[in-house]
PDB file of N, CA and C in Angstrom:
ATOM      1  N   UNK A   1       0.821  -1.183   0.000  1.00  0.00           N
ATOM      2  CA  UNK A   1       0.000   0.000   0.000  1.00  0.00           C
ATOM      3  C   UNK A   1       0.867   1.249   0.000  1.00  0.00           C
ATOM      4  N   UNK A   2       0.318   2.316  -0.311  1.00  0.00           N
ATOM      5  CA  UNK A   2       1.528   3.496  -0.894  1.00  0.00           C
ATOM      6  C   UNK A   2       1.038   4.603  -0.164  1.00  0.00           C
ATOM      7  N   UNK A   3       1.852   4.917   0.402  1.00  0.00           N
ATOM      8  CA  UNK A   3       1.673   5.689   1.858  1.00  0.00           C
ATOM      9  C   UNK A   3       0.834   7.196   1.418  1.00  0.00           C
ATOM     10  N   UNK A   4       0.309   7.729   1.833  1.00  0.00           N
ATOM     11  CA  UNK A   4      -0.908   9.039   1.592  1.00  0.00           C
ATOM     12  C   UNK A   4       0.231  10.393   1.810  1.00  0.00           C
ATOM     13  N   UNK A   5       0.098  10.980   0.670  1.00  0.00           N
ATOM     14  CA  UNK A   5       1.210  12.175   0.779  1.00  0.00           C
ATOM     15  C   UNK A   5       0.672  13.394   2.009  1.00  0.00           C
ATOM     16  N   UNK A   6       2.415  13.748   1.867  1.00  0.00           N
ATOM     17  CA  UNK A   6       2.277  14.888   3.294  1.00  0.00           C
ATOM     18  C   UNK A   6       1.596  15.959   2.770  1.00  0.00           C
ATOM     19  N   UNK A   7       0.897  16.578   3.439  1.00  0.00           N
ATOM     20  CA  UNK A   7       0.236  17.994   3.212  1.00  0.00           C
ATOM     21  C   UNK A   7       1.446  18.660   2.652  1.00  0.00           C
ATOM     22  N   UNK A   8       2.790  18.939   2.751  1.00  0.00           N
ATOM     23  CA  UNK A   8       3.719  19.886   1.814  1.00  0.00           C
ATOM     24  C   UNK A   8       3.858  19.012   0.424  1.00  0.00           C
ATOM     25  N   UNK A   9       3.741  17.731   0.524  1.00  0.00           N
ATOM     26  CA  UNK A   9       4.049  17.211  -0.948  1.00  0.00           C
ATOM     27  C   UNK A   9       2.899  17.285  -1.937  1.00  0.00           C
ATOM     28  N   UNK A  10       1.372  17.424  -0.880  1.00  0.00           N
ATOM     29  CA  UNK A  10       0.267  18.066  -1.788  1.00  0.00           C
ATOM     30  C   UNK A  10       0.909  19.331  -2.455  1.00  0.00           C
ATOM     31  N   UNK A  11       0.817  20.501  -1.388  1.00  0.00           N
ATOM     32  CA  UNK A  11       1.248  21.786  -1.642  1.00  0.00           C
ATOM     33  C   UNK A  11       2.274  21.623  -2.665  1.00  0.00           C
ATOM     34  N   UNK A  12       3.520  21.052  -2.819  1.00  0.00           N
ATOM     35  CA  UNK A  12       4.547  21.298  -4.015  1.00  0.00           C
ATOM     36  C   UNK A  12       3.705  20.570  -4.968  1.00  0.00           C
ATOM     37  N   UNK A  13       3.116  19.425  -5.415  1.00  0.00           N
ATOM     38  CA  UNK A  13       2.738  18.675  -6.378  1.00  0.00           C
ATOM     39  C   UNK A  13       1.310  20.390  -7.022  1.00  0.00           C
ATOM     40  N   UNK A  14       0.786  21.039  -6.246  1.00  0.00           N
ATOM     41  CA  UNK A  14      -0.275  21.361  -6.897  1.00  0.00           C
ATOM     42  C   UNK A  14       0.210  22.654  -7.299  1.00  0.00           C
ATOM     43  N   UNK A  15       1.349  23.118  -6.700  1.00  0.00           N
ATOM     44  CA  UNK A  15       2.152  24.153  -7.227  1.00  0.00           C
ATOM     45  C   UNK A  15       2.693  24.124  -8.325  1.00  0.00           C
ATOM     46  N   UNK A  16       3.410  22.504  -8.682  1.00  0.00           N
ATOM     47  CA  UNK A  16       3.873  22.212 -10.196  1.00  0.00           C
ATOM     48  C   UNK A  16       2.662  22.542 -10.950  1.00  0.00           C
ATOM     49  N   UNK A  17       1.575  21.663 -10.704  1.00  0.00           N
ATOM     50  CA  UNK A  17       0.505  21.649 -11.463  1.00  0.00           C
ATOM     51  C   UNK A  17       0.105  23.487 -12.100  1.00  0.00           C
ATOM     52  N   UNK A  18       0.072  24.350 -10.927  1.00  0.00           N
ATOM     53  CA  UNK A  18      -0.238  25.473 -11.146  1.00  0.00           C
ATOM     54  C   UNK A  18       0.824  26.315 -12.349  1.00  0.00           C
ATOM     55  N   UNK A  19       2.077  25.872 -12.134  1.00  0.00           N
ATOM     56  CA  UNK A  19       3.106  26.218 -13.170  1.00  0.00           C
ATOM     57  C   UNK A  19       2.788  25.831 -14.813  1.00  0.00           C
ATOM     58  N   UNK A  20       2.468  24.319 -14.660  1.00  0.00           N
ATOM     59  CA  UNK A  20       2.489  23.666 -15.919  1.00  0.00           C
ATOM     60  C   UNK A  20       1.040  24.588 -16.478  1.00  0.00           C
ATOM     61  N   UNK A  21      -0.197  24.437 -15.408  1.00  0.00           N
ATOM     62  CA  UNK A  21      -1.196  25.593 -16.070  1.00  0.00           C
ATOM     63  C   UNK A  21      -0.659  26.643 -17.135  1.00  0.00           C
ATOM     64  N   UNK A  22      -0.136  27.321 -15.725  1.00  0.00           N
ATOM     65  CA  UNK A  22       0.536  28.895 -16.486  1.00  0.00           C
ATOM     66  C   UNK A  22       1.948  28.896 -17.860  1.00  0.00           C
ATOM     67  N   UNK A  23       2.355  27.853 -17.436  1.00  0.00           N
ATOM     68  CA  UNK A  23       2.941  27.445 -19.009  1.00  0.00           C
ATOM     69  C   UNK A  23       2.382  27.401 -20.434  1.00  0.00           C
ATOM     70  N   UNK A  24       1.391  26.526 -19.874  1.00  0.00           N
ATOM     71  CA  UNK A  24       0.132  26.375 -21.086  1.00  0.00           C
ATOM     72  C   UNK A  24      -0.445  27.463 -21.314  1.00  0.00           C
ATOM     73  N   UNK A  25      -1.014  28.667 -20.573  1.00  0.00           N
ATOM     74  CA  UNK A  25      -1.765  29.291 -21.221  1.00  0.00           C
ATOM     75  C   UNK A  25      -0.822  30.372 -21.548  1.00  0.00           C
ATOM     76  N   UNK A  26       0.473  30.522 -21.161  1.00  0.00           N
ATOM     77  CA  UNK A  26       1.783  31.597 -21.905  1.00  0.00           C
ATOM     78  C   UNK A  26       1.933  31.019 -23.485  1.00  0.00           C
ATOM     79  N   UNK A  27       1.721  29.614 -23.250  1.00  0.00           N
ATOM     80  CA  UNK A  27       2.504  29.340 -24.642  1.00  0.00           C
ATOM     81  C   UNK A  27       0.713  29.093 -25.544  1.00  0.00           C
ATOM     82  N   UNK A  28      -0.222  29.447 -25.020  1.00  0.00           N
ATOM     83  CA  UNK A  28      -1.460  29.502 -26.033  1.00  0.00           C
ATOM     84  C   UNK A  28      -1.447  31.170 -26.529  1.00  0.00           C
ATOM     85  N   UNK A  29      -0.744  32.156 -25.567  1.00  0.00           N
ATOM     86  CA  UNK A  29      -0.924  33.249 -25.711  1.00  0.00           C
ATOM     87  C   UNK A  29      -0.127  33.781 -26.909  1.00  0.00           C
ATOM     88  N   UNK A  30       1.124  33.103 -26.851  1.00  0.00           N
ATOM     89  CA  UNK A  30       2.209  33.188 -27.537  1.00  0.00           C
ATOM     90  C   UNK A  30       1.151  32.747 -28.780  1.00  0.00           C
ATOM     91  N   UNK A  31       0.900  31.771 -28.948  1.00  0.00           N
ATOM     92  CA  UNK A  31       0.687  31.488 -30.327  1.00  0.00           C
ATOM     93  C   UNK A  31      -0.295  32.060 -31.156  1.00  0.00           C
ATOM     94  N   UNK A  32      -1.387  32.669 -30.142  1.00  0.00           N
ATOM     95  CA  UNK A  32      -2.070  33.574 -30.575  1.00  0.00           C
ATOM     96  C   UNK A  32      -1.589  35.012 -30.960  1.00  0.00           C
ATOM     97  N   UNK A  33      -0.730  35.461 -30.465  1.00  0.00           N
ATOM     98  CA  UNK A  33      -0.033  36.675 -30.635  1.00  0.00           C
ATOM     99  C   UNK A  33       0.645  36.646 -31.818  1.00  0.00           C
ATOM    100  N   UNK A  34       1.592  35.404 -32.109  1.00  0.00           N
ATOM    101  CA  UNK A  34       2.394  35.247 -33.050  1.00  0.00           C
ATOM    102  C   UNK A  34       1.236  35.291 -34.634  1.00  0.00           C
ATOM    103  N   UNK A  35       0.417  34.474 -34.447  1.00  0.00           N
ATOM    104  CA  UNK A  35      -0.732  34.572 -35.303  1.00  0.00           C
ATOM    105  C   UNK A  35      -0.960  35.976 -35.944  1.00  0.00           C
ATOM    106  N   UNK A  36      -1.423  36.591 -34.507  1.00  0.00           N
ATOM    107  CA  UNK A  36      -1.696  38.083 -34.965  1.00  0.00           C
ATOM    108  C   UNK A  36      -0.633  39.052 -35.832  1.00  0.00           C
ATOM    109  N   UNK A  37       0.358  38.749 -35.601  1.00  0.00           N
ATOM    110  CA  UNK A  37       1.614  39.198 -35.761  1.00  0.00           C
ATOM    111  C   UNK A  37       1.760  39.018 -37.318  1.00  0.00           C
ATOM    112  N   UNK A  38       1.893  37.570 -37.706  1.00  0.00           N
ATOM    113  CA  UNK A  38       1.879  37.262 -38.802  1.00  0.00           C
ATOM    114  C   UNK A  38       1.224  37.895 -40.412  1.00  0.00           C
ATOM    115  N   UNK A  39      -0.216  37.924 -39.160  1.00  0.00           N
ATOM    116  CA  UNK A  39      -1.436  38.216 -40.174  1.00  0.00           C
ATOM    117  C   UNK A  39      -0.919  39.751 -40.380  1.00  0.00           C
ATOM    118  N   UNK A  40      -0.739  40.915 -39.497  1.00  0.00           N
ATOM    119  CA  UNK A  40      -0.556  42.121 -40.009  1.00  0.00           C
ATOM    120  C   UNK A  40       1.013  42.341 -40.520  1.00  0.00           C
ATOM    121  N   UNK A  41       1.577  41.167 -40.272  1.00  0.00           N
ATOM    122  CA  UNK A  41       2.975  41.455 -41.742  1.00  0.00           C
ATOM    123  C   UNK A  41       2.322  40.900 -42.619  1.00  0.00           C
ATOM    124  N   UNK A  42       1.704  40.136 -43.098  1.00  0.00           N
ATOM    125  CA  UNK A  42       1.087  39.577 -44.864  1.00  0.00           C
ATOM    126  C   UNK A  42       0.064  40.930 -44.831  1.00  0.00           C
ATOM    127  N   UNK A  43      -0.531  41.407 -44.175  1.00  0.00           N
ATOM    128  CA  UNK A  43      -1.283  42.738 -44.845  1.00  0.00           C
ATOM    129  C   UNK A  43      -0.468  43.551 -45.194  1.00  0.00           C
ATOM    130  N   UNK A  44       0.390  43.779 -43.990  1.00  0.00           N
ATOM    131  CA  UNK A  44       1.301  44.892 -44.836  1.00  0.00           C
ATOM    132  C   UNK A  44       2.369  44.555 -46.080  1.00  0.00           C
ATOM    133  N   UNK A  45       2.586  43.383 -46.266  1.00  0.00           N
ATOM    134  CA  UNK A  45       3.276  42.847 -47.580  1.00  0.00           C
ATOM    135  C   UNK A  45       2.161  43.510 -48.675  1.00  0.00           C
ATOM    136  N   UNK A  46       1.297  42.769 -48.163  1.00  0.00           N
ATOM    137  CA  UNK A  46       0.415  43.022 -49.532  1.00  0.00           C
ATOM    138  C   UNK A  46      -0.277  44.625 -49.616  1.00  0.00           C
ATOM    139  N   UNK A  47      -0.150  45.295 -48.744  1.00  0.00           N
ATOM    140  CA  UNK A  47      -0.449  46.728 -49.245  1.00  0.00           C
ATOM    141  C   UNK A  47       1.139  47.430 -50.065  1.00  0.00           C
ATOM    142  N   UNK A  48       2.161  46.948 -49.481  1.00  0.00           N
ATOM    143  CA  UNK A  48       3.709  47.581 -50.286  1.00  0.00           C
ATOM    144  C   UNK A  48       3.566  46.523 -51.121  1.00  0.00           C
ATOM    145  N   UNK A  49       3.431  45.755 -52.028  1.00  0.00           N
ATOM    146  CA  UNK A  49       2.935  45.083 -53.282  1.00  0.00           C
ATOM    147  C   UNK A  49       1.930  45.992 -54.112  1.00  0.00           C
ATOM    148  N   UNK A  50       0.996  46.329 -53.562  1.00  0.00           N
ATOM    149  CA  UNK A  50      -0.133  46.978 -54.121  1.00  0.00           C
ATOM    150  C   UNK A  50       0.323  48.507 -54.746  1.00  0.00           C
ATOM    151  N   UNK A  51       0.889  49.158 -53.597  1.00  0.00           N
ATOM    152  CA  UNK A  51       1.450  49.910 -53.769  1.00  0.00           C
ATOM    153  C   UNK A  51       2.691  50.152 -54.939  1.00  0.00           C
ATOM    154  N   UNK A  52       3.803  49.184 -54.651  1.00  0.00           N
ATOM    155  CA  UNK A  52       4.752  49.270 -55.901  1.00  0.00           C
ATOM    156  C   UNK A  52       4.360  48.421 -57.254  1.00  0.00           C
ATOM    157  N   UNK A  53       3.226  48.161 -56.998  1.00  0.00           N
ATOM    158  CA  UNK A  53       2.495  47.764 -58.502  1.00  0.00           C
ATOM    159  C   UNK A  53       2.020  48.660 -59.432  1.00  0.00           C
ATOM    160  N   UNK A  54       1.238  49.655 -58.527  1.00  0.00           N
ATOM    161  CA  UNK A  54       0.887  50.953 -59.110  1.00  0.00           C
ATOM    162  C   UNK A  54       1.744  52.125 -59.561  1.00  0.00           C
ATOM    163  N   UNK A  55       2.341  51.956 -59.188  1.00  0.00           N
ATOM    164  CA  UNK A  55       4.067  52.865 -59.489  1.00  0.00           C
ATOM    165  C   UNK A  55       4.575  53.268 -60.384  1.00  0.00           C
ATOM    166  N   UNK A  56       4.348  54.440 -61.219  1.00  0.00           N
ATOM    167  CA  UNK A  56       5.074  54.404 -62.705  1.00  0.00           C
ATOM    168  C   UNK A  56       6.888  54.447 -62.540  1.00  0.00           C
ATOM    169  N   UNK A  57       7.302  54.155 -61.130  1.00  0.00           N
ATOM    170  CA  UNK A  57       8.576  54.021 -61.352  1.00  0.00           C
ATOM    171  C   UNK A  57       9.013  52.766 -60.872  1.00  0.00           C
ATOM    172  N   UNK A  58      10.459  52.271 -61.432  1.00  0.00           N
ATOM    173  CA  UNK A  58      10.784  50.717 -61.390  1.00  0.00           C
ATOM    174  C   UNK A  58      10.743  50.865 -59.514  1.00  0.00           C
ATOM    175  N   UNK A  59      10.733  49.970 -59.199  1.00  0.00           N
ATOM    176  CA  UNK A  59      11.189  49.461 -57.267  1.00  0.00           C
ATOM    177  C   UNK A  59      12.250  47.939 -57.374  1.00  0.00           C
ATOM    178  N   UNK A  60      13.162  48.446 -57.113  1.00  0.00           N
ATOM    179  CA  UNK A  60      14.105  47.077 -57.248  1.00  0.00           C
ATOM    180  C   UNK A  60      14.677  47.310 -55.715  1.00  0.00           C
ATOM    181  N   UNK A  61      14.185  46.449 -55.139  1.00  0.00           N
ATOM    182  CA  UNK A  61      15.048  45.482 -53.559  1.00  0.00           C
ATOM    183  C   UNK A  61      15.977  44.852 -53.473  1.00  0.00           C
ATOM    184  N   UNK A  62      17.044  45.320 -52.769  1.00  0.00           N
ATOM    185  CA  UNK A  62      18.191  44.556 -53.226  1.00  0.00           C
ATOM    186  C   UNK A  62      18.647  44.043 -51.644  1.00  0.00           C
ATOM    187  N   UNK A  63      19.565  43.000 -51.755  1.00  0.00           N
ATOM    188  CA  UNK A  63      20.282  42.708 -50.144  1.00  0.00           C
ATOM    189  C   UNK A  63      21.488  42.548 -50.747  1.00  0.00           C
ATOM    190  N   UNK A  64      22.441  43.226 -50.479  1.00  0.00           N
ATOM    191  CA  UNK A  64      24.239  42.729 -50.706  1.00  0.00           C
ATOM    192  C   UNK A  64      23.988  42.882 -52.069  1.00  0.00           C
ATOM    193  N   UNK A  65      23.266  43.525 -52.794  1.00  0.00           N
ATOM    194  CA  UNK A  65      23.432  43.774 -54.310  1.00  0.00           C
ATOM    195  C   UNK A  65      22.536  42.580 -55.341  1.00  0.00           C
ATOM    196  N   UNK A  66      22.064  41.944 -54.431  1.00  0.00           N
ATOM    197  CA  UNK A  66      21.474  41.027 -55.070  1.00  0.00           C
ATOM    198  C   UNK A  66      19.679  40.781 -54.812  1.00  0.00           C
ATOM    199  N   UNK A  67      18.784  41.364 -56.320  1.00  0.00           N
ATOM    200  CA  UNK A  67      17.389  41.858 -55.992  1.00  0.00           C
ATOM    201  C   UNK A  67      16.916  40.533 -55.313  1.00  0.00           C
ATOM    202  N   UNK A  68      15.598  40.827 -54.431  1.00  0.00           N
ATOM    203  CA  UNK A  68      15.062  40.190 -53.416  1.00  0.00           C
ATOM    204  C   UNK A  68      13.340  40.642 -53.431  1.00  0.00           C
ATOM    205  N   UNK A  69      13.036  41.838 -54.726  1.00  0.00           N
ATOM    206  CA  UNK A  69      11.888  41.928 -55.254  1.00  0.00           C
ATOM    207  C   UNK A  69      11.682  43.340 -55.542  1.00  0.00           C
ATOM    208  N   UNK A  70      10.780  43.315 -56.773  1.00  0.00           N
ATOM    209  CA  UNK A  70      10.993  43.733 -57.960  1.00  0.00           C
ATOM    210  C   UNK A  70       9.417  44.357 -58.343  1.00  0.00           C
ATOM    211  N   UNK A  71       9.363  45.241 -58.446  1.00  0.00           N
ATOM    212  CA  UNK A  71       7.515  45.842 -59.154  1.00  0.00           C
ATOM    213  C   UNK A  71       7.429  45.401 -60.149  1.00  0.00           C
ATOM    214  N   UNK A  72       6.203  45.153 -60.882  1.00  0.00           N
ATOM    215  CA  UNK A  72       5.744  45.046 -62.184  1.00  0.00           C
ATOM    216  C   UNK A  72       6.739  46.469 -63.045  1.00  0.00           C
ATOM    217  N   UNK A  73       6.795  47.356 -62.623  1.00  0.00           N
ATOM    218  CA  UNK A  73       7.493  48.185 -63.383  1.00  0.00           C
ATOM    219  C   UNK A  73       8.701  48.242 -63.804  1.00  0.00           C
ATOM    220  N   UNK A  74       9.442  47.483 -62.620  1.00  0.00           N
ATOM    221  CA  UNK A  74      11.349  47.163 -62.928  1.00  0.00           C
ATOM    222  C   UNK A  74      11.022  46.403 -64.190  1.00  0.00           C
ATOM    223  N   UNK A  75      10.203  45.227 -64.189  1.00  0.00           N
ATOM    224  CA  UNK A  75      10.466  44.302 -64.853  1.00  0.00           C
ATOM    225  C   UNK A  75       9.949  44.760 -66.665  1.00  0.00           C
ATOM    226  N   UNK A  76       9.050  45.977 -66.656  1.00  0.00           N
ATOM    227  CA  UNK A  76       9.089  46.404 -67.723  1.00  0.00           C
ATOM    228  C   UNK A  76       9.930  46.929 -68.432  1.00  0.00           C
ATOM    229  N   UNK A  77      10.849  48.028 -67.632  1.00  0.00           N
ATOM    230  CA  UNK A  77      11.658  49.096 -67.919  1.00  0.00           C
ATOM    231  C   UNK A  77      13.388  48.252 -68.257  1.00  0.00           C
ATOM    232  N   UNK A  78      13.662  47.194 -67.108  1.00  0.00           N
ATOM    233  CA  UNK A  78      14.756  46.427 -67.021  1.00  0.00           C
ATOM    234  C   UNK A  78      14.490  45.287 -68.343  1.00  0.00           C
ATOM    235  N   UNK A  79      13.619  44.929 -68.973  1.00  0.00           N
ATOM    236  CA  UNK A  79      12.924  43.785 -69.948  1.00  0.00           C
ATOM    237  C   UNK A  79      13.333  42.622 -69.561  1.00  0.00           C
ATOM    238  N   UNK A  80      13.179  42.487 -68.156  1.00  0.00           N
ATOM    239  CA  UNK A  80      13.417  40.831 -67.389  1.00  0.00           C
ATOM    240  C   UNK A  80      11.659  40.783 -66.579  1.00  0.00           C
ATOM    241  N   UNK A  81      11.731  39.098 -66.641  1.00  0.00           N
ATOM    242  CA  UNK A  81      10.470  39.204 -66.161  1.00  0.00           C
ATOM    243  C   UNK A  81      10.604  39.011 -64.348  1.00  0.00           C
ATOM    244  N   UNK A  82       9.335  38.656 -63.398  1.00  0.00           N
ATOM    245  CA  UNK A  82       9.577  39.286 -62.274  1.00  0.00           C
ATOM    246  C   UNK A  82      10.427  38.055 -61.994  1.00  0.00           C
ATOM    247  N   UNK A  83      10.752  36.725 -62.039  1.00  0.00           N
ATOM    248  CA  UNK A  83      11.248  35.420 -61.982  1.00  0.00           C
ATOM    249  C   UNK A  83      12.488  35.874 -62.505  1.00  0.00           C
ATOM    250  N   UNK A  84      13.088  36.474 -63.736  1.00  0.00           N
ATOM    251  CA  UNK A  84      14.567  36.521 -63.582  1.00  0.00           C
ATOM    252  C   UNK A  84      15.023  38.060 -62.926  1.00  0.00           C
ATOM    253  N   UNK A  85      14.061  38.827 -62.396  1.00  0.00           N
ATOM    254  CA  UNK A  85      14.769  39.920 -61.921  1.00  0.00           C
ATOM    255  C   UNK A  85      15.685  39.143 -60.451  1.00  0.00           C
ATOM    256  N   UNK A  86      14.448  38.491 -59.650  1.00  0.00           N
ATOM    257  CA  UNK A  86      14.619  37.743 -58.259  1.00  0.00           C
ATOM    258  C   UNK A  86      16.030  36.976 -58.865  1.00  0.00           C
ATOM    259  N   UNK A  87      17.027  37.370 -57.725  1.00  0.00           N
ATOM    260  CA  UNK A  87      18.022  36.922 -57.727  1.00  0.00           C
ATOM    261  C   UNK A  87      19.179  37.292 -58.211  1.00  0.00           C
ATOM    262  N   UNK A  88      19.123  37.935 -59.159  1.00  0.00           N
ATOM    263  CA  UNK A  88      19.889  38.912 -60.686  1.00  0.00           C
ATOM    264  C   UNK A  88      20.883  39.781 -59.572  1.00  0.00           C
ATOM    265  N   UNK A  89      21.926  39.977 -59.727  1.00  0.00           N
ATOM    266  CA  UNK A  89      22.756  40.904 -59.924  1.00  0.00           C
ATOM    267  C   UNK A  89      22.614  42.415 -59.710  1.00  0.00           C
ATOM    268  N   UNK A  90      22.265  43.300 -59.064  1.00  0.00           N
ATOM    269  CA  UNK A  90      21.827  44.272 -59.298  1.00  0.00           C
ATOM    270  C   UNK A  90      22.522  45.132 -60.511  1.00  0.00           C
ATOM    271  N   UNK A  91      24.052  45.213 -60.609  1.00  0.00           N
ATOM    272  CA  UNK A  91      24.615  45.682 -61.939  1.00  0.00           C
ATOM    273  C   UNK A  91      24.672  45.155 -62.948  1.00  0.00           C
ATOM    274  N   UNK A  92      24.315  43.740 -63.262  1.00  0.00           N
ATOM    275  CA  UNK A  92      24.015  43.207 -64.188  1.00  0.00           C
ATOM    276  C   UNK A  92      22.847  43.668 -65.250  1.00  0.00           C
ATOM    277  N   UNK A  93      21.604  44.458 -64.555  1.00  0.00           N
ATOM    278  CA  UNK A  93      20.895  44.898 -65.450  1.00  0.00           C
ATOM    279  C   UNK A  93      21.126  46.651 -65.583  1.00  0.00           C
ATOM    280  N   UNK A  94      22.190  47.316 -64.974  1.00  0.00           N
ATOM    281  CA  UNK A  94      22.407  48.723 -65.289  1.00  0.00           C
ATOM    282  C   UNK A  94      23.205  48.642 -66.946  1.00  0.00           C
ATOM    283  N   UNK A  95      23.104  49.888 -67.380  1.00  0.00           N
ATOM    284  CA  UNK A  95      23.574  50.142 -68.680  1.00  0.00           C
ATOM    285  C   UNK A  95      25.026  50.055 -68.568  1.00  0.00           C
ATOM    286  N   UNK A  96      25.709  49.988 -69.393  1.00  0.00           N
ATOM    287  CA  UNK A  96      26.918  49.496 -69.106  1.00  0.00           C
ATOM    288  C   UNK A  96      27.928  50.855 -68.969  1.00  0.00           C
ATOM    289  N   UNK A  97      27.575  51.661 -69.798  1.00  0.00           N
ATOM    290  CA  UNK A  97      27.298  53.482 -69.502  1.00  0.00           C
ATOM    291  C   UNK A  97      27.218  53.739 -68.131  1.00  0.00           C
ATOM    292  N   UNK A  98      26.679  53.479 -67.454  1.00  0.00           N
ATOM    293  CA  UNK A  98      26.728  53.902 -66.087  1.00  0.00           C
ATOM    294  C   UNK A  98      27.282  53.023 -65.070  1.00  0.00           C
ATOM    295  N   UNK A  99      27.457  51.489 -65.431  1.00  0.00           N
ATOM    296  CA  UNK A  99      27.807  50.743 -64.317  1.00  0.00           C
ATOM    297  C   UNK A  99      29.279  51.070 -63.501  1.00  0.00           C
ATOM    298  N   UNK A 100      30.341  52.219 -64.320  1.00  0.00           N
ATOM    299  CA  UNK A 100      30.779  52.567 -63.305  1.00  0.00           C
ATOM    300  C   UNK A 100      30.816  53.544 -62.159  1.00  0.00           C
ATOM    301  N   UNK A 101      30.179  54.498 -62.546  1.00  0.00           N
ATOM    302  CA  UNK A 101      29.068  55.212 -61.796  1.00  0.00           C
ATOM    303  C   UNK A 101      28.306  54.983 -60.639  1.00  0.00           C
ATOM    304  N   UNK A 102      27.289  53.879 -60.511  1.00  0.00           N
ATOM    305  CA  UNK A 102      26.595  53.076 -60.064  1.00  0.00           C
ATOM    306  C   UNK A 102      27.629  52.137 -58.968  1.00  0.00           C
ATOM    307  N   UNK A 103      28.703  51.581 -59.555  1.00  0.00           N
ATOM    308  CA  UNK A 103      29.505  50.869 -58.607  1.00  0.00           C
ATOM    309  C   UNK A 103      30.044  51.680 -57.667  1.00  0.00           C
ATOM    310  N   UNK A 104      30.503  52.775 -58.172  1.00  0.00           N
ATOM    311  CA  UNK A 104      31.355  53.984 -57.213  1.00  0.00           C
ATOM    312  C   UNK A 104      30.331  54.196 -56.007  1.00  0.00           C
ATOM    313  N   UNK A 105      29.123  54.657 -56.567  1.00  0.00           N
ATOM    314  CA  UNK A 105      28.375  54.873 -55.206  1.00  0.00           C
ATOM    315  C   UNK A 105      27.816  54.027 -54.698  1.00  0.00           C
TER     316      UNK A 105
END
């Protein structure tokens, strides 16, 4: 037979319990938050999409020189479509007239 716990080993056992609660509902909060989070970066993606769609001027994104996204308008003006701008070189599509120009600054 298995001996009946001490009133402090209640108390610590229902204290864990109370932790693991509050674990759970931090990490439901979290995920709800993160959710939220998510959802108003894809709105705001898609309003700066909307935005540099409408644009009569090119929008080329670059990281370390290398585009990362591109308006419907780059891809008119540059005559690459939006699939080979992504990734391209950024001096690769300047005029060759200016690419030293362009490199300097």
């Amino acid at each position: 037979m298995k001996a009946k716990p001490t009133y402090q080993e209640l108390e610590k056992e229902i204290e864990e319990l109370r932790k693991k609660l509050s674990n759970k509902n931090n990490e439901e909060d979290f995920k709800e938050k993160r959710k939220e989070v998510e959802q108003a970066l894809k709105e705001s993606e898609n309003r700066l999409k909307a935005f540099s769609d409408v644009s009569s001027e090119a929008i080329f994104f670059s990281e370390k020189g290398t585009c990362i996204e591109a308006n419907q308008r780059a891809s008119e003006l540059f005559g690459y479509s939006y699939n080979e701008l992504i990734g391209i070189f950024g001096t690769d599509i300047i005029a060759p007239e200016s690419k030293k120009n362009v490199t300097k600054n």
